[in-house]
N, C-alpha and C. Protein backbone atom coordinates (compact mmCIF):
# COMPACT_ATOMS: atom_id res chain seq x y z
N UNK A 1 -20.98 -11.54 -6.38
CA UNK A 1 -22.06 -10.60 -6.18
C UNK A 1 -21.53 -9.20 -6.43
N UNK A 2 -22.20 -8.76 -7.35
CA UNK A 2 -21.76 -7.16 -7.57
C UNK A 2 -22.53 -6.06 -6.87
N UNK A 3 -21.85 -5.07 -6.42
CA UNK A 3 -22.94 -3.96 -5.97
C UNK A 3 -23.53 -3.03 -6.74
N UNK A 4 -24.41 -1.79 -6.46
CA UNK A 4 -24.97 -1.33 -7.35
C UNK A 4 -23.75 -0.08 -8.11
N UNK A 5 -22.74 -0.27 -7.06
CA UNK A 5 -21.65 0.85 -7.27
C UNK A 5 -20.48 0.74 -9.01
N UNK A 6 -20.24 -1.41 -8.37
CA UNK A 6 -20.28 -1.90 -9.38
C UNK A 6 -20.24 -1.86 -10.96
N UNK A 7 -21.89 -2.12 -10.39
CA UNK A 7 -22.83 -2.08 -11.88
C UNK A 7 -22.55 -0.95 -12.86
N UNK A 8 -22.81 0.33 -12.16
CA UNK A 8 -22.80 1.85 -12.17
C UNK A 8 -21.48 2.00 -13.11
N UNK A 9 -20.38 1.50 -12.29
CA UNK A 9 -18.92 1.83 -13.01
C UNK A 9 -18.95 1.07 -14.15
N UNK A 10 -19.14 -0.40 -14.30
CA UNK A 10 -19.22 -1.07 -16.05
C UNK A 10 -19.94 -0.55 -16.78
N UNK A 11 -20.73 0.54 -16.48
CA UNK A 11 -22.15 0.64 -17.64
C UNK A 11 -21.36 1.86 -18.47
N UNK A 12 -20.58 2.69 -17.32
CA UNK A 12 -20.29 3.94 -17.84
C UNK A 12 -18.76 3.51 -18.98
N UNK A 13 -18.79 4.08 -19.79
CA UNK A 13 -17.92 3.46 -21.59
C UNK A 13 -16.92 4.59 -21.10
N UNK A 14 -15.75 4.10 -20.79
CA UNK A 14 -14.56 4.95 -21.13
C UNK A 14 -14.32 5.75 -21.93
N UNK A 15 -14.08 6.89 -22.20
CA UNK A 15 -13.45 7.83 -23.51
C UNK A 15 -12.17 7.84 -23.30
N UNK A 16 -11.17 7.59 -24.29
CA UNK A 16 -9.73 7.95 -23.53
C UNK A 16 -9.49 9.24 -23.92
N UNK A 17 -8.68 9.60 -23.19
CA UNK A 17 -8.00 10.93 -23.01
C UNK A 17 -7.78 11.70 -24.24
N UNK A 18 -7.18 11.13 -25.00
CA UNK A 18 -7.21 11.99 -26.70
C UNK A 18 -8.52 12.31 -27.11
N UNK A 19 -9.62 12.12 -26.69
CA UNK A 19 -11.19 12.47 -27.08
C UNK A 19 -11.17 13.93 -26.34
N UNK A 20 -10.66 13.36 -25.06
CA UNK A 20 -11.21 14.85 -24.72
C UNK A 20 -9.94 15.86 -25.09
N UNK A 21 -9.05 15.92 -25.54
CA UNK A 21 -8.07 16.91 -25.80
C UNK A 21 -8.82 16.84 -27.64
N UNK A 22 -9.38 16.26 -28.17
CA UNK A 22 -9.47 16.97 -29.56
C UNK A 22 -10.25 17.72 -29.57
N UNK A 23 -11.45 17.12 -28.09
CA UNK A 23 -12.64 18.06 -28.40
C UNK A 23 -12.23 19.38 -28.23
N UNK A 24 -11.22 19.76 -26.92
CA UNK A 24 -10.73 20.53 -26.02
C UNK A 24 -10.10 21.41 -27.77
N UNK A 25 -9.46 20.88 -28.46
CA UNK A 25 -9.06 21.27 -29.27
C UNK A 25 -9.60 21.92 -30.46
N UNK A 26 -10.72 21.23 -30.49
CA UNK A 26 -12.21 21.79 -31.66
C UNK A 26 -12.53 22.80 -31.04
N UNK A 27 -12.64 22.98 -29.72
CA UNK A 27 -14.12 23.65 -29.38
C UNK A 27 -12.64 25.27 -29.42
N UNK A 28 -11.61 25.17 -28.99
CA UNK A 28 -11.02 25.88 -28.86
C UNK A 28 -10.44 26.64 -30.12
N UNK A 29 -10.52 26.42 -31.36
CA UNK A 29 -10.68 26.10 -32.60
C UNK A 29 -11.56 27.31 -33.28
N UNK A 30 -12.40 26.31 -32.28
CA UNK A 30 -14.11 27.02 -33.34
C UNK A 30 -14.21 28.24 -32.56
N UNK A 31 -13.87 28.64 -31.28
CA UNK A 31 -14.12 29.93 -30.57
C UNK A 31 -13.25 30.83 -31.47
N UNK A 32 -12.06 30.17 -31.62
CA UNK A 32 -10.93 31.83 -32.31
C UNK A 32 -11.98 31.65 -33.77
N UNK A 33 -12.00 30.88 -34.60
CA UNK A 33 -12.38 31.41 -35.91
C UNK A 33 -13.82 32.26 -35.55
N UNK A 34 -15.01 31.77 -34.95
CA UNK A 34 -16.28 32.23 -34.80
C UNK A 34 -15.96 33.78 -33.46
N UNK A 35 -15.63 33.10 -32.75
CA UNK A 35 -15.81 34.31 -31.71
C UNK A 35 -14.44 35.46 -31.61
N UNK A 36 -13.17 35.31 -31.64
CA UNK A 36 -11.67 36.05 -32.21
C UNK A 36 -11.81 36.80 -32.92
N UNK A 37 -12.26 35.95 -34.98
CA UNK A 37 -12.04 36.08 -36.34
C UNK A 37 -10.88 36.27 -36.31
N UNK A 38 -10.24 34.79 -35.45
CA UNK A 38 -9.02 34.69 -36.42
C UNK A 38 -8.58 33.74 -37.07
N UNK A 39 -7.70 33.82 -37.91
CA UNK A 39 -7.23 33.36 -39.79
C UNK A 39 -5.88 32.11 -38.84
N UNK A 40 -5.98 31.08 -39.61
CA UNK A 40 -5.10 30.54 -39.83
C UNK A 40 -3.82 30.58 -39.58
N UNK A 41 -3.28 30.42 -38.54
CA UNK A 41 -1.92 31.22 -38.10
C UNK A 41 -1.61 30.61 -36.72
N UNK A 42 -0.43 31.03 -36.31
CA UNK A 42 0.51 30.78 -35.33
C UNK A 42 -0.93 31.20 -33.76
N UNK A 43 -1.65 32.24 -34.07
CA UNK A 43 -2.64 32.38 -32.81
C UNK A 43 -3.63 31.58 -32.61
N UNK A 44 -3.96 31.05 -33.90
CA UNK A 44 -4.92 30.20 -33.69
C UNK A 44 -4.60 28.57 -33.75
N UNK A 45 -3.15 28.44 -33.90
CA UNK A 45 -2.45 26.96 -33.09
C UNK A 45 -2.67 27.34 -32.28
N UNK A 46 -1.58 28.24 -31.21
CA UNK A 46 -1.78 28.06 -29.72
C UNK A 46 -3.11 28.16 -29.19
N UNK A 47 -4.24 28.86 -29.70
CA UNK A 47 -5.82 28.81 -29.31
C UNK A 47 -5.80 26.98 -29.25
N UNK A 48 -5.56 26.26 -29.71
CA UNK A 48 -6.04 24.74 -30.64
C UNK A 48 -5.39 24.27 -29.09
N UNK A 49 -4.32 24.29 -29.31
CA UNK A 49 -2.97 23.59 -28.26
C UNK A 49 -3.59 24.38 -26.46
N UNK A 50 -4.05 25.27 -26.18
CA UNK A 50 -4.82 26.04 -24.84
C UNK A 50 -5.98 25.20 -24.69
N UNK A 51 -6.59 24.63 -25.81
CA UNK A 51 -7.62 24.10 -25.47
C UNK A 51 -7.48 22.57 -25.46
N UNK A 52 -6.43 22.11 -26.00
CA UNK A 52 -5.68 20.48 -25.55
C UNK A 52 -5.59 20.95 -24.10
N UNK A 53 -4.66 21.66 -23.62
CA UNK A 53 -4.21 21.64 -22.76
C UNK A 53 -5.30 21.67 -21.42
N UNK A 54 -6.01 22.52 -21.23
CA UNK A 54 -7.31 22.80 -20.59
C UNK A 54 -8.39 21.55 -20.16
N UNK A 55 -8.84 20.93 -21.60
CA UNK A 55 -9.44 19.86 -21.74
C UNK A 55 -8.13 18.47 -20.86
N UNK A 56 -7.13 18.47 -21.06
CA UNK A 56 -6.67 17.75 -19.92
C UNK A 56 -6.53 17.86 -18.85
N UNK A 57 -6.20 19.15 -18.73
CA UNK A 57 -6.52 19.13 -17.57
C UNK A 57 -7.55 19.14 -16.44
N UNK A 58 -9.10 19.66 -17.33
CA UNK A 58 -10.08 19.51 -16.73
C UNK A 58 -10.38 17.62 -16.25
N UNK A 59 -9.43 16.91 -17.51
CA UNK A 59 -9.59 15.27 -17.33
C UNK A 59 -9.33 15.18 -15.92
N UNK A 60 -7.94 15.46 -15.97
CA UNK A 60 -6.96 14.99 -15.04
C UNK A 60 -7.98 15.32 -13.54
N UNK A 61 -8.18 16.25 -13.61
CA UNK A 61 -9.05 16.82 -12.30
C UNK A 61 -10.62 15.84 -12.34
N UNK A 62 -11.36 15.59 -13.00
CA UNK A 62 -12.13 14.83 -13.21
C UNK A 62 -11.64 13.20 -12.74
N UNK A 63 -10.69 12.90 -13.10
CA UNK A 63 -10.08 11.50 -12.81
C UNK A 63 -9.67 11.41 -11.21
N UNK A 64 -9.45 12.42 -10.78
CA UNK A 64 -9.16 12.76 -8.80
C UNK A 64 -10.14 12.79 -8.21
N UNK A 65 -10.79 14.18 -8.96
CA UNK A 65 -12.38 13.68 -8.14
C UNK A 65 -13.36 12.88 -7.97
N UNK A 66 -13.46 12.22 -9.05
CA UNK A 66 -14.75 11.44 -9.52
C UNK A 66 -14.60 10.26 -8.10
N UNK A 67 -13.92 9.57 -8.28
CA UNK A 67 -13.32 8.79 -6.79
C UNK A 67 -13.64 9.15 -5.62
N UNK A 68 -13.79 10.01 -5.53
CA UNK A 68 -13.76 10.34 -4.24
C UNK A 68 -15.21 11.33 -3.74
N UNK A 69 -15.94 11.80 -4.87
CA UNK A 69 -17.42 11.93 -4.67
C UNK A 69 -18.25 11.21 -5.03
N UNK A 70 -18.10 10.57 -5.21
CA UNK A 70 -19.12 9.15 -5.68
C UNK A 70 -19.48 8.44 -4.41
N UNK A 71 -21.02 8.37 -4.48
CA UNK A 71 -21.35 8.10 -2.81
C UNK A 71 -21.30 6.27 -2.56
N UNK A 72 -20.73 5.87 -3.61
CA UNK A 72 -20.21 4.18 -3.21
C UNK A 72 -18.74 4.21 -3.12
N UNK A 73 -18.02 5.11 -3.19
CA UNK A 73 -17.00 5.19 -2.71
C UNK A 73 -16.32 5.18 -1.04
N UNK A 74 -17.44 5.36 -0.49
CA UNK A 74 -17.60 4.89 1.19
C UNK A 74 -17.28 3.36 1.73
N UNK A 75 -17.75 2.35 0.86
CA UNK A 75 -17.22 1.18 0.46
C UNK A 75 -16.06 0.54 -0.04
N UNK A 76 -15.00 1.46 0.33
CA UNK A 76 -14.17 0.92 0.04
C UNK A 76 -13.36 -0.43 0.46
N UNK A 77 -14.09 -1.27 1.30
CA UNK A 77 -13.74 -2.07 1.75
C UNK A 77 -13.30 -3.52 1.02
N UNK A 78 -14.33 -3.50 -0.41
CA UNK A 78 -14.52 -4.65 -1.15
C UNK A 78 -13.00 -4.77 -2.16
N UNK A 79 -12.94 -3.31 -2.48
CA UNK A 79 -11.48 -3.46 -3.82
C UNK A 79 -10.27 -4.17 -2.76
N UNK A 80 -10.49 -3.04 -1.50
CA UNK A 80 -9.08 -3.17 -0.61
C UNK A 80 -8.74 -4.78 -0.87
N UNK A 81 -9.51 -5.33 -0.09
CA UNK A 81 -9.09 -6.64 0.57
C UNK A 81 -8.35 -7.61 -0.42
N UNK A 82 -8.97 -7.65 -1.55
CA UNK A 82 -8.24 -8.13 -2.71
C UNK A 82 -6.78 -7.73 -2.63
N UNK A 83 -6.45 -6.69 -3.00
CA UNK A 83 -5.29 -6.33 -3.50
C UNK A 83 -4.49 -6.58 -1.95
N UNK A 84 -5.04 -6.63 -0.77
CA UNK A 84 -4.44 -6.49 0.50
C UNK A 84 -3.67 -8.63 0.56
N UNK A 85 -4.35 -9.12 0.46
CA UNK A 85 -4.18 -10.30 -0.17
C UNK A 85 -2.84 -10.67 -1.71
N UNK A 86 -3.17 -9.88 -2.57
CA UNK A 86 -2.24 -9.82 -3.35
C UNK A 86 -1.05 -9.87 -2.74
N UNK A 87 -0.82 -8.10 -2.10
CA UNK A 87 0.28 -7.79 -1.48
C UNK A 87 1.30 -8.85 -0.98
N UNK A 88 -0.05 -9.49 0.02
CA UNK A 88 0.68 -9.94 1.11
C UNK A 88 1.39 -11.84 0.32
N UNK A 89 0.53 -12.36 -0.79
CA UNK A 89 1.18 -13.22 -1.49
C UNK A 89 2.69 -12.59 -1.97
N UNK A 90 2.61 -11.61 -2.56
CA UNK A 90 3.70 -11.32 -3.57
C UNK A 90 4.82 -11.01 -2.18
N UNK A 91 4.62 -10.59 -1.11
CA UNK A 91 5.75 -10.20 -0.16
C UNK A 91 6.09 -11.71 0.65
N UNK A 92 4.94 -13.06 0.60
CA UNK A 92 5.46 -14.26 0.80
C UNK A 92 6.17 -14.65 -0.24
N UNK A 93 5.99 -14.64 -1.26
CA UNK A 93 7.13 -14.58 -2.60
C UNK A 93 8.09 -14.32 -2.64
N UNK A 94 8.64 -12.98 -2.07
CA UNK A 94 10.03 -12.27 -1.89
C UNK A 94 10.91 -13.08 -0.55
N UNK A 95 10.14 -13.32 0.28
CA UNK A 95 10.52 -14.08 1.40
C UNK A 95 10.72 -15.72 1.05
N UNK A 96 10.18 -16.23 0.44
CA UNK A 96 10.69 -17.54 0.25
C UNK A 96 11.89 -17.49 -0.81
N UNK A 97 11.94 -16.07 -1.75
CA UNK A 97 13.13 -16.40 -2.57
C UNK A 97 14.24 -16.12 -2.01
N UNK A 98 13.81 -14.51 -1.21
CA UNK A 98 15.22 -14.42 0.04
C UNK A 98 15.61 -15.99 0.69
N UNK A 99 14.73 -16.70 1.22
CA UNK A 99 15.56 -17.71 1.89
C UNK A 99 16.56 -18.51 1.09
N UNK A 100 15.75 -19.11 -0.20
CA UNK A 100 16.55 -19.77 -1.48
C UNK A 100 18.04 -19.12 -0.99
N UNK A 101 17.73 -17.78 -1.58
CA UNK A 101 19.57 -17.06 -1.66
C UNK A 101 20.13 -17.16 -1.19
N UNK A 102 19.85 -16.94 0.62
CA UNK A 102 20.48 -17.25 1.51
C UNK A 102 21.23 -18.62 1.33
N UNK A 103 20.01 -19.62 1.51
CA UNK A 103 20.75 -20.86 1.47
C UNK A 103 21.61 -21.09 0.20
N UNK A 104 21.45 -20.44 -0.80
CA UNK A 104 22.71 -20.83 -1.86
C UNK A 104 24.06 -20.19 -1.54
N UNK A 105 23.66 -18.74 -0.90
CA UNK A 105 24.90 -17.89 -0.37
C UNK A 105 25.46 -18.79 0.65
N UNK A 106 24.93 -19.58 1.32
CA UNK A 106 25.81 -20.19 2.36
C UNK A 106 26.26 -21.69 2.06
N UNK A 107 25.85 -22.11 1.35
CA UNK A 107 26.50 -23.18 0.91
C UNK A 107 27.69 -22.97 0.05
N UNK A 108 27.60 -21.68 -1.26
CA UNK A 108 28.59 -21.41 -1.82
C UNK A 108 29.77 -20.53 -0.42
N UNK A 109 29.31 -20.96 0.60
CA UNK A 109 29.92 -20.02 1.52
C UNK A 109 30.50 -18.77 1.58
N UNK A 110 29.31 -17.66 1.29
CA UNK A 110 29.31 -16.49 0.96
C UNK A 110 29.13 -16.29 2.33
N UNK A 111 28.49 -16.74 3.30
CA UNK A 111 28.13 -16.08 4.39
C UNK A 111 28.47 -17.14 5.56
N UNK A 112 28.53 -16.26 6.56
CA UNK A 112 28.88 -17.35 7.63
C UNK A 112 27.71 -17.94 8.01
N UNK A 113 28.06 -19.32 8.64
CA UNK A 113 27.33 -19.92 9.74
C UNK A 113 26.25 -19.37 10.78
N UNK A 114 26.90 -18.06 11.54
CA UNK A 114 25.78 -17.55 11.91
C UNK A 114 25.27 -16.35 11.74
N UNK A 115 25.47 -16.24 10.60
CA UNK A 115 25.00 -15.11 10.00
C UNK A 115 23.11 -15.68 9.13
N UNK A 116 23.90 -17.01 8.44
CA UNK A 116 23.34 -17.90 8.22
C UNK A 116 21.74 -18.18 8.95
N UNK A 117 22.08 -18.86 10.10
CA UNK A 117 21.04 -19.58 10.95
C UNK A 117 20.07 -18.07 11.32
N UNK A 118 21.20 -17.01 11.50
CA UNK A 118 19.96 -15.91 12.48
C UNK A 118 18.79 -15.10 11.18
N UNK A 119 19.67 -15.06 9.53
CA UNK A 119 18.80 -14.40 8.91
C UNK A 119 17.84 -15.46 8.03
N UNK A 120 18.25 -17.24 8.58
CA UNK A 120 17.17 -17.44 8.02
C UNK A 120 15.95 -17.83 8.96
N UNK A 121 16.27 -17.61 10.33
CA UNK A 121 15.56 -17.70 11.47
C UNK A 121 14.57 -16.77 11.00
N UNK A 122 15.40 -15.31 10.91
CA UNK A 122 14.45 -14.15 11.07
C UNK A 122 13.04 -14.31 9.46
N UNK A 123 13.64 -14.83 8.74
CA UNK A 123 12.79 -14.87 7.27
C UNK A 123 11.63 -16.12 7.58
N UNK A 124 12.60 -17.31 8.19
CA UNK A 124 10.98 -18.09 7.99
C UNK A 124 10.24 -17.83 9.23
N UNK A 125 10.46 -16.79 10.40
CA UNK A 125 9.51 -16.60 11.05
C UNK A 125 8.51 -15.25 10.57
N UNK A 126 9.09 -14.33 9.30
CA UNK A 126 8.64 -13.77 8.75
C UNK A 126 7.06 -14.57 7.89
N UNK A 127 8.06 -15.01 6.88
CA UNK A 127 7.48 -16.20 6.16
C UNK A 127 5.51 -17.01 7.25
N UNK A 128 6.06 -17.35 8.35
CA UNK A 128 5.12 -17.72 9.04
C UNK A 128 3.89 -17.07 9.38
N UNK A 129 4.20 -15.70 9.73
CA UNK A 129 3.58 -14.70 9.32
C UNK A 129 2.37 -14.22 8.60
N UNK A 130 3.38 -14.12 7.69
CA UNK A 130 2.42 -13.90 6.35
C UNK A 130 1.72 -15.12 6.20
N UNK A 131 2.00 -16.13 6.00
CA UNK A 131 1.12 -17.38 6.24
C UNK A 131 0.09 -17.23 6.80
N UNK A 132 0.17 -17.11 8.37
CA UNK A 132 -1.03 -16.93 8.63
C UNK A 132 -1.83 -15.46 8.12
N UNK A 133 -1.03 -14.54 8.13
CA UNK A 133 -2.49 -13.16 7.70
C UNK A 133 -2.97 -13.78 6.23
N UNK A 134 -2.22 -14.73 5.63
CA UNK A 134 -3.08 -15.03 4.46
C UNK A 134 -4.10 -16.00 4.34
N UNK A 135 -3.70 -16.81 5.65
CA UNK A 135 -5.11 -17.74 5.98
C UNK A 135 -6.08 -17.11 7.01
N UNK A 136 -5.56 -16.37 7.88
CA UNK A 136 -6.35 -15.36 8.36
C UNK A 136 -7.79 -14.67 7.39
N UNK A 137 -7.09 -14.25 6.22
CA UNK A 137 -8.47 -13.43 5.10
C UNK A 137 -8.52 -11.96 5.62
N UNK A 138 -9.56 -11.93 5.86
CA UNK A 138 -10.57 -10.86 6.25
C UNK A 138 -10.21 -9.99 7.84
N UNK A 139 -9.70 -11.34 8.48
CA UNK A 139 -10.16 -11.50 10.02
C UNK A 139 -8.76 -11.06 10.69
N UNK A 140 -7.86 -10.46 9.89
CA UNK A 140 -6.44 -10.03 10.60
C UNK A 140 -6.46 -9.55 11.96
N UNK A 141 -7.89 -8.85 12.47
CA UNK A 141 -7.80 -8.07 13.17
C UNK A 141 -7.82 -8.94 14.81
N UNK A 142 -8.43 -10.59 14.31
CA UNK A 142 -8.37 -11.22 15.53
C UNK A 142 -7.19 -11.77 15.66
N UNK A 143 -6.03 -12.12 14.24
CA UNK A 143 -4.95 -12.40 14.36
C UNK A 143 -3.91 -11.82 15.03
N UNK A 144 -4.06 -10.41 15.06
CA UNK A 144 -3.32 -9.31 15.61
C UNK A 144 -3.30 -9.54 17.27
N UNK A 145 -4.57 -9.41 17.35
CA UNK A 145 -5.15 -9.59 19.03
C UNK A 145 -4.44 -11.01 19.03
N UNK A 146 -4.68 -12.03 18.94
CA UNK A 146 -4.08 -12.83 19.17
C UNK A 146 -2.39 -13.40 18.97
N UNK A 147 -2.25 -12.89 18.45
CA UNK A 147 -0.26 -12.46 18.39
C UNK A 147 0.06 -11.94 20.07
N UNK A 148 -0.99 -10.66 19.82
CA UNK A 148 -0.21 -9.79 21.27
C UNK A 148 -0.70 -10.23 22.24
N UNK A 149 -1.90 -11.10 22.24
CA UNK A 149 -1.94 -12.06 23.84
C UNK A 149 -0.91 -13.00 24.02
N UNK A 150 -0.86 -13.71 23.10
CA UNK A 150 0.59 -14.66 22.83
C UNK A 150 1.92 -14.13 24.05
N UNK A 151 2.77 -12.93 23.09
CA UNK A 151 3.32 -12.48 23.44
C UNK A 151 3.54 -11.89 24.99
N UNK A 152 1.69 -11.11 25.58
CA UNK A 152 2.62 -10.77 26.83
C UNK A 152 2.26 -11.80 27.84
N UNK A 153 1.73 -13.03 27.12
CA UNK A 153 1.57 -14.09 27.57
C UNK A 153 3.12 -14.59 28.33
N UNK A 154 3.97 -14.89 27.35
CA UNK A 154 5.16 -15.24 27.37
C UNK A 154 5.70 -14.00 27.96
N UNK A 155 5.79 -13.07 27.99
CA UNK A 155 6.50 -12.11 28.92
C UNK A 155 6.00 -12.08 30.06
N UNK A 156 5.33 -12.60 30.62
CA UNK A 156 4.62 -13.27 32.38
C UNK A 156 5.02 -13.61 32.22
N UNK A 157 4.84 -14.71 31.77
CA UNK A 157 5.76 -16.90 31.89
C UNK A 157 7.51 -16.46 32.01
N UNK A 158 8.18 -15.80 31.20
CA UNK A 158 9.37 -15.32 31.98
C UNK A 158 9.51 -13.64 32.66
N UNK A 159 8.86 -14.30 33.79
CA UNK A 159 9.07 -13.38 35.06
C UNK A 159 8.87 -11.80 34.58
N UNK A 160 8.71 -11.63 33.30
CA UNK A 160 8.32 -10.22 32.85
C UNK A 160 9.63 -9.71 33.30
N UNK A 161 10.15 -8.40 32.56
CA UNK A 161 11.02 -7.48 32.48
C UNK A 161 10.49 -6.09 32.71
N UNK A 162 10.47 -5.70 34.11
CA UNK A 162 9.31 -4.56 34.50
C UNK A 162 10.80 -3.35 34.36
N UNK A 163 9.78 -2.16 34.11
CA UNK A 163 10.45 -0.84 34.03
C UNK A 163 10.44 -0.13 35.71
N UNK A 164 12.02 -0.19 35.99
CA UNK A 164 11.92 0.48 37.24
C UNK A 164 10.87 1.69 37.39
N UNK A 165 11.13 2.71 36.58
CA UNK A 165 10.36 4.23 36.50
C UNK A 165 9.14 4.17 36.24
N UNK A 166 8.24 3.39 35.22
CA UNK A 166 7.39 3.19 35.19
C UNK A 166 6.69 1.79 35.44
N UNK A 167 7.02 0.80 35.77
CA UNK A 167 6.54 -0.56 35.73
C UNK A 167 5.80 -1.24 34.56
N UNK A 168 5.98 -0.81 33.94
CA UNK A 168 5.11 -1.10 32.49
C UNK A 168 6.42 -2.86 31.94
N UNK A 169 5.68 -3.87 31.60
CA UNK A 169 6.05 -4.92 31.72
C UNK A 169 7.12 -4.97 29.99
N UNK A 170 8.19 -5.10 29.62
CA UNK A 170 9.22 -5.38 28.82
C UNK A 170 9.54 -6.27 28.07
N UNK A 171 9.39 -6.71 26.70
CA UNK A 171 10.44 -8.07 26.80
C UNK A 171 11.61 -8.18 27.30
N UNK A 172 11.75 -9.19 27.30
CA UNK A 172 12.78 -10.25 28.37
C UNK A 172 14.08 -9.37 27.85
N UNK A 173 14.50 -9.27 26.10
CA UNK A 173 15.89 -9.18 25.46
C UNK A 173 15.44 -7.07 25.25
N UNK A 174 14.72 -6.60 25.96
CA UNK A 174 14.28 -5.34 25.50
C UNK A 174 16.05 -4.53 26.66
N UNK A 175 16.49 -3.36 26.22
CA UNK A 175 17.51 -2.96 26.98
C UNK A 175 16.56 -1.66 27.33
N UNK A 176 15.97 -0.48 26.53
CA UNK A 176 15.44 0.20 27.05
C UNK A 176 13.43 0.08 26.86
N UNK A 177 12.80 0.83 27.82
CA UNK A 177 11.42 0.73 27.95
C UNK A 177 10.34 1.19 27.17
N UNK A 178 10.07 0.24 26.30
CA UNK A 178 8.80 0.85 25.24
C UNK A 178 7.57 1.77 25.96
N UNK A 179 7.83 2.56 27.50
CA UNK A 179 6.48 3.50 27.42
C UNK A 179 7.79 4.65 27.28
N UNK A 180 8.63 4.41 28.57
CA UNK A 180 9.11 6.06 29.18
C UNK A 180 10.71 6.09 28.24
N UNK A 181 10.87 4.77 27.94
CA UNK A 181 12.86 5.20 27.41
C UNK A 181 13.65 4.84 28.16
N UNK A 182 13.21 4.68 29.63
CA UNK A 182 14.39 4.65 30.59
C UNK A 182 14.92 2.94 30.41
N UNK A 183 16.00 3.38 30.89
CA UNK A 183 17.25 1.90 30.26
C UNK A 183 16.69 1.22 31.26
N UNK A 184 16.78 -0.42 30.89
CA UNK A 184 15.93 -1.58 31.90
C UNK A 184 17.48 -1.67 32.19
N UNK A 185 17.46 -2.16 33.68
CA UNK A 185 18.54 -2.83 34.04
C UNK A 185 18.95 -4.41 34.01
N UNK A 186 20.40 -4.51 33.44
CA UNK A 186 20.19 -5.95 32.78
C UNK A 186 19.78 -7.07 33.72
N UNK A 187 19.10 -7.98 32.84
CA UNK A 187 18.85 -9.68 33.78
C UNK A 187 19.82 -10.21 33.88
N UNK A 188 20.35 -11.26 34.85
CA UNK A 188 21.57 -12.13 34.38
C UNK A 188 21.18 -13.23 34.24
């Protein structure tokens, strides 16, 4: 389903950029010979080349704004999500090839044992991740919420790690306090 914003943008025919620097270049042209009277010469290049220049730059400024006054541009919601999706494939991509490496680095025993287990811990729980915000879609925002109930879920269930100074509840492996800073004192 297309919108009318859409529609609007396919109908309108691209000019590329060299159109408007020749015109930029004609019109700049035709002012020195008609409006100057001037001859053929070094003043009336740079007149030619002022009006390339001008005409791009009026593009360039045209190409910033146009985006951003266009009253379907409020909608930006429809391009995002796509490419937000992309992203997040192509960064599960990088993460499953990081693991590959890993595991070839450690078999050719480039890396230790537990160097091993903790960075490929940390990747396929990465990996998991992204998994879900990519089956997630749209709806990240209940995924999110639901991550951080998870979490201080499990920081009750072990006895919570409260901040002397402020009481504000910690993870378990946290050393100082995500409100105030002040150092938690260790668990044993």
């Amino acid at each position: 389903m297309t919108t009318p914003g859409q529609t609007a943008a396919r109908s309108r025919k691209k000019i590329p950029g060299l159109a408007y620097g020749a015109a930029g270049a004609i019109a700049a042209v035709a002012y020195g010979v008609t409006g100057a009277k001037l001859h053929f010469g070094p003043p009336l290049v740079m007149m030619g080349l002022g009006g390339v220049a001008l005409a791009m730059c009026g593009l360039g400024l045209w190409r910033i704004l146009d985006p951003l006054l266009r009253p379907d541009a409020a909608s930006a919601e429809g391009p995002r999500a796509p490419s937000r999706l992309k992203d997040l494939d192509r960064e599960k991509q990088l993460v499953l090839k990081a693991i590959r490496e890993i595991e070839l680095d450690y078999q050719m025993r480039k890396v230790a044992e537990a160097d091993y287990k903790e960075m490929t811990h940390r990747y396929r729980a990465r990996a998991m991740r992204l998994l879900r915000e990519i089956d997630a879609g749209d709806d990240y925002r209940a995924l999110i919420e639901q991550e951080l109930k998870t979490r201080l879920a499990a920081i009750e269930a072990a006895g919570g790690h409260g901040c002397a100074t402020c009481g504000t509840p910690n993870d378990t492996d946290a050393e100082f306090c995500k409100k105030c800073g002040a150092k938690l004192e260790a668990r044993a």
